[in-house]
Protein backbone atom coordinates (compact mmCIF):
# COMPACT_ATOMS: atom_id res chain seq x y z
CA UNK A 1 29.74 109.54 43.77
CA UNK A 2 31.49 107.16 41.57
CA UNK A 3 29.77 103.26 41.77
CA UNK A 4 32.04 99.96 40.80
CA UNK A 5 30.18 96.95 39.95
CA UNK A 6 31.05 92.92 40.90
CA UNK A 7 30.51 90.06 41.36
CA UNK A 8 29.38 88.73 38.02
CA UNK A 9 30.10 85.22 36.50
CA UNK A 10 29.04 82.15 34.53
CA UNK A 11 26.45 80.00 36.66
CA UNK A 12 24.13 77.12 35.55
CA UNK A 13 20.48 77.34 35.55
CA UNK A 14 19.38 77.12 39.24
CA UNK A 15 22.48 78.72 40.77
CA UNK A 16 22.98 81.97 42.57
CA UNK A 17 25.26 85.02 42.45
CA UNK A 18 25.39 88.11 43.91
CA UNK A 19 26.58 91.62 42.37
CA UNK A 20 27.79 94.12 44.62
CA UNK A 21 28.34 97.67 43.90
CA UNK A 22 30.30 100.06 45.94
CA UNK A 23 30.33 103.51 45.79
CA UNK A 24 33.08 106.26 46.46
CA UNK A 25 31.91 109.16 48.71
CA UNK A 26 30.09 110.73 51.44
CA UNK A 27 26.39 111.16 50.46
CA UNK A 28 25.54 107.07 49.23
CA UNK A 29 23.38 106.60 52.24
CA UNK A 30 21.09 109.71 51.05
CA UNK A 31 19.89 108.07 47.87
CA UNK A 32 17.85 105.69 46.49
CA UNK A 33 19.77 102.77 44.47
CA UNK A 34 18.64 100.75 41.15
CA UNK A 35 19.71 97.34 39.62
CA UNK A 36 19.73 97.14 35.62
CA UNK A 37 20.64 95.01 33.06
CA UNK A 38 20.94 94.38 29.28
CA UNK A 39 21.09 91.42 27.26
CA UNK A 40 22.38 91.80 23.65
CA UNK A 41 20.29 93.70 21.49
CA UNK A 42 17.56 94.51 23.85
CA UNK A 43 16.88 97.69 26.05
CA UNK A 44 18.32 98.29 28.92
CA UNK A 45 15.53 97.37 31.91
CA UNK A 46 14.61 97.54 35.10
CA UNK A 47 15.62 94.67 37.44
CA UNK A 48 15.38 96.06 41.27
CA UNK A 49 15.84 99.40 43.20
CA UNK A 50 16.31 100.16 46.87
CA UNK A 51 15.69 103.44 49.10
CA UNK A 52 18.14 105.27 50.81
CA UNK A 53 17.33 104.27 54.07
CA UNK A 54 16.66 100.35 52.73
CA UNK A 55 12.89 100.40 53.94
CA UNK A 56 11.63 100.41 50.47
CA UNK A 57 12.30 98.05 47.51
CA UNK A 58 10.69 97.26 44.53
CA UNK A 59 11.07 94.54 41.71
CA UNK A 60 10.36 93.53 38.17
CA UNK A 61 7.81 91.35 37.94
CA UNK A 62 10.64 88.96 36.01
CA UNK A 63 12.73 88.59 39.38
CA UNK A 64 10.20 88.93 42.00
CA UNK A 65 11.06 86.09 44.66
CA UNK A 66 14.16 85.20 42.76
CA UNK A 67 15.96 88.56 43.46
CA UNK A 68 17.30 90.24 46.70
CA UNK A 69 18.26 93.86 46.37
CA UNK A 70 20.00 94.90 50.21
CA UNK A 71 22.26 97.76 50.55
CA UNK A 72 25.12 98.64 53.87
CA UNK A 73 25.34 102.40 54.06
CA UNK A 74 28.31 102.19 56.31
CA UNK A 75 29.88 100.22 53.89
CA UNK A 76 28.39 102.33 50.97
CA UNK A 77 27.67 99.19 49.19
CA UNK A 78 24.73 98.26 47.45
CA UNK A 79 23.55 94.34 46.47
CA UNK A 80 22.27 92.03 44.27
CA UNK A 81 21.37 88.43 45.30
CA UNK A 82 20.32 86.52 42.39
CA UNK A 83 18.83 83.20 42.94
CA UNK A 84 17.17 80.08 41.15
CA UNK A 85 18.66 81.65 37.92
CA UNK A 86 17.27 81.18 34.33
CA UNK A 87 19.06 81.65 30.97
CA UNK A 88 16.87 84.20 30.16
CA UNK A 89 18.44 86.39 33.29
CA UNK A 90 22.07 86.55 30.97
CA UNK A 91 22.47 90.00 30.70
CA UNK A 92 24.72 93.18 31.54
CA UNK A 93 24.08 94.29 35.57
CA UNK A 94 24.38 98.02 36.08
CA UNK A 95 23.81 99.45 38.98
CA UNK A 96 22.75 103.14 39.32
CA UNK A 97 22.52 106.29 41.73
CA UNK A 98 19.35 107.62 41.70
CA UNK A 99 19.12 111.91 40.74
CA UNK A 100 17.23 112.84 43.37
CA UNK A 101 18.15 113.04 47.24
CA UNK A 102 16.05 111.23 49.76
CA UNK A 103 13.57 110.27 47.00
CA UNK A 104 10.67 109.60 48.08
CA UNK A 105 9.63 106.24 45.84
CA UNK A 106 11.79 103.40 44.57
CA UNK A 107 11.92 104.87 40.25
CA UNK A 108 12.14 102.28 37.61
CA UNK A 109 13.22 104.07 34.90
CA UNK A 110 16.56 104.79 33.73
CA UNK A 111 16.47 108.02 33.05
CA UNK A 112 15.69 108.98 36.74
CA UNK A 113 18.78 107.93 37.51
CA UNK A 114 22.21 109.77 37.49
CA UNK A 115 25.37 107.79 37.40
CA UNK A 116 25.81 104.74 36.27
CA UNK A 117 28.22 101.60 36.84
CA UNK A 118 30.28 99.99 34.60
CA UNK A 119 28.46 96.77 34.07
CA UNK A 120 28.90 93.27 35.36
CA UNK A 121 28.28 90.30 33.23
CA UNK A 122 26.17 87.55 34.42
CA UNK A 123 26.19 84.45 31.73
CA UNK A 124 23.45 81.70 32.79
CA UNK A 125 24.04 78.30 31.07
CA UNK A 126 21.05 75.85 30.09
């Protein structure tokens, strides 16, 4: 499975986007999905992650209520609805395949998780 990232842009404070990734191949709809990001010189971290079946989700506490993470497995798409955005939320958005098949809980770290996007840049102005 290969996963492109978009979606990203330059927003003020307040405003919305939404990232989508789609992924190449057959098996998407038998993992669980994650939502990352970066900001410049910090760690990458946890934002949101999805089950495979979409019945699950869980959230850092940062985006909780802010933050939609949805997924289409016939479209083998995963997504990111950011809303009421802050600076603070500037950052790198990767989204990533989960290693583990049917998985069982939503995992928030990112070495649970196998392949990797190529990054979409959200930039929140003041």
């Amino acid at each position: 499975v290969q996963l492109q990232a978009s979606g990203g842009g330059l927003v003020q404070a307040g405003g919305s986007l939404r990232v989508s990734c789609a992924a190449s191949g057959r098996t998407f709809s038998l993992y669980n999905m994650g939502w990352f990001r970066q900001a410049p010189g910090k760690e990458r971290e946890f934002v949101a992650a999805i089950s495979w079946s979409g019945g699950n989700t869980g959230y850092a506490d940062s985006v909780k209520g802010r933050f939609t993470i949805s997924r289409d497995n016939a479209k083998n798409t995963v997504y990111l609805q950011m809303d009421s955005l802050k600076p603070e939320d500037t950052a790198v958005y990767y989204c990533a395949l989960d290693r583990d098949r049917h998985g069982r809980v939503v995992r928030t770290i990112p070495s649970t998780y196998a392949q990797w996007g190529q990054g979409a840049q959200v930039t929140v102005s003041s």
